[in-house]
C-alpha atoms as a PDB file:
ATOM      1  CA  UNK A   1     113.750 119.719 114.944  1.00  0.00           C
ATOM      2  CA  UNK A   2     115.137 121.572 112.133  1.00  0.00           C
ATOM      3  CA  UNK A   3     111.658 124.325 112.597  1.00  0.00           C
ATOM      4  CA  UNK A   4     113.319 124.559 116.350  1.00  0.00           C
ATOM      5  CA  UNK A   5     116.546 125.390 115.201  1.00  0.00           C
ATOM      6  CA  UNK A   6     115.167 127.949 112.621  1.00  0.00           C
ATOM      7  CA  UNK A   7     112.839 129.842 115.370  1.00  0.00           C
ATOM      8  CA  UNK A   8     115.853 129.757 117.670  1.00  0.00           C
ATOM      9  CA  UNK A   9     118.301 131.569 114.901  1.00  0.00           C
ATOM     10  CA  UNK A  10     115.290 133.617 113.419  1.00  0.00           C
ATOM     11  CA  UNK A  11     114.393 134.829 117.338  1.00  0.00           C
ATOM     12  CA  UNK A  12     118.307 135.474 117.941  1.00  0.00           C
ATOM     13  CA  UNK A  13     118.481 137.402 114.938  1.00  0.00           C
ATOM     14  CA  UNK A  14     115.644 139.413 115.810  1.00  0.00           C
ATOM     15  CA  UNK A  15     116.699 140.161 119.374  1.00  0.00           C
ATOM     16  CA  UNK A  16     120.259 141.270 118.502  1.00  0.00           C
ATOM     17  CA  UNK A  17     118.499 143.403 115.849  1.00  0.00           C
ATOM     18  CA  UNK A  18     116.170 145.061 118.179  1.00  0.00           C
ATOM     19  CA  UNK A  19     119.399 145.605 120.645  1.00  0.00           C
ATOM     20  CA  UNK A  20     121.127 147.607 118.130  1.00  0.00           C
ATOM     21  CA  UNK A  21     118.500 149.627 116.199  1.00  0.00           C
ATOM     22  CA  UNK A  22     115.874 149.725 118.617  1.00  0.00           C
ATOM     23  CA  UNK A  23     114.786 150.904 121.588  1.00  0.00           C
ATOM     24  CA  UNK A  24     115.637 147.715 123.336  1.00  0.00           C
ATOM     25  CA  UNK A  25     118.827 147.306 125.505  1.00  0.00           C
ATOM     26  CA  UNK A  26     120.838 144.722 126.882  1.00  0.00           C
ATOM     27  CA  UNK A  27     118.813 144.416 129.846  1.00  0.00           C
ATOM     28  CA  UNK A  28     115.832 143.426 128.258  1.00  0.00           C
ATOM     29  CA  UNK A  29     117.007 141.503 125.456  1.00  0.00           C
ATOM     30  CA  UNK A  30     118.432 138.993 128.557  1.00  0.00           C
ATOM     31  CA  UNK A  31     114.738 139.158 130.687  1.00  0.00           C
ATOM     32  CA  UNK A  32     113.444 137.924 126.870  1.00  0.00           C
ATOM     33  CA  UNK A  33     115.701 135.094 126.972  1.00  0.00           C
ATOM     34  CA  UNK A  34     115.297 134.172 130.335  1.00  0.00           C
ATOM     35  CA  UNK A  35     111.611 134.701 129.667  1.00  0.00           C
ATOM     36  CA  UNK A  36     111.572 132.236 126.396  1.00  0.00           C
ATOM     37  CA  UNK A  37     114.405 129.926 128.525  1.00  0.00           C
ATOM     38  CA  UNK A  38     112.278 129.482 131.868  1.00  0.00           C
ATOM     39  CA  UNK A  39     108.687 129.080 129.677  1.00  0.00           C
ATOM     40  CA  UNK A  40     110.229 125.900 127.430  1.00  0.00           C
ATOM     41  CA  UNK A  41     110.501 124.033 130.910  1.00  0.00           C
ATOM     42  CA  UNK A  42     107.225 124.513 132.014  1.00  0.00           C
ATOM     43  CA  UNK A  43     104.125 122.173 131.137  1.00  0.00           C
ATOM     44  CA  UNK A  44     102.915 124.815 128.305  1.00  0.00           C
ATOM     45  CA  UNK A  45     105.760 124.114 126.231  1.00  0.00           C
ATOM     46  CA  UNK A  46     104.121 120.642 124.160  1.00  0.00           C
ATOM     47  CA  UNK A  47     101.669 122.998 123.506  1.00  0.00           C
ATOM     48  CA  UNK A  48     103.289 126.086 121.958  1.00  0.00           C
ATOM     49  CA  UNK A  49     105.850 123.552 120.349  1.00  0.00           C
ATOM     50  CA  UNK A  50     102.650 122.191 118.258  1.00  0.00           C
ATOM     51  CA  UNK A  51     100.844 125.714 117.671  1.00  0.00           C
ATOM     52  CA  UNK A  52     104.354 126.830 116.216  1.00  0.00           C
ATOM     53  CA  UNK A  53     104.401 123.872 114.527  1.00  0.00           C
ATOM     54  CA  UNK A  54     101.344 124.118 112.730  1.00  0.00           C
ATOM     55  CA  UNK A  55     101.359 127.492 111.852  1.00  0.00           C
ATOM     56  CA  UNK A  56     104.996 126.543 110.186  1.00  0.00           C
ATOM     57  CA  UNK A  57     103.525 123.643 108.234  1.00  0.00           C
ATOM     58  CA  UNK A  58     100.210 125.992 106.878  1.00  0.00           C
ATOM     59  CA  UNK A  59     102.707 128.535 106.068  1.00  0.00           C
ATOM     60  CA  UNK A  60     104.561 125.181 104.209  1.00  0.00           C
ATOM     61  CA  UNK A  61     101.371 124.669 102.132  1.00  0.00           C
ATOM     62  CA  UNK A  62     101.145 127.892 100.671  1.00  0.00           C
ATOM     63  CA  UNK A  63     101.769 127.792  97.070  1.00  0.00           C
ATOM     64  CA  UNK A  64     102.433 130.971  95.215  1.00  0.00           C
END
């Protein structure tokens, strides 16, 4: 849950930074959400919820 919560703020972040410094406006900062929104009810999200997860947790094992 907490990796959820993490993508969530670190995707927000990166929208509202794209919105202001980038070429992306308001417009299609909301088709992104209602993109990401509408795909998490479909029956792909189990599956992108463990590739995320996994990539998080071999990113976790990385000692420097």
């Amino acid at each position: 849950m907490a990796i959820s919560i993490s993508a969530v703020v670190l995707l927000g972040i990166l929208v509202f930074i794209f919105v202001k410094k980038s070429g992306l406006n308001a417009g299609h900062a909301i088709v992104c959400i209602l993109f990401g929104f509408f795909l998490a009810s479909t029956s792909m999200a189990p599956s992108i919820n463990r590739f995320v997860t996994g990539i998080a947790e071999m990113i976790g094992q990385i000692r420097f």
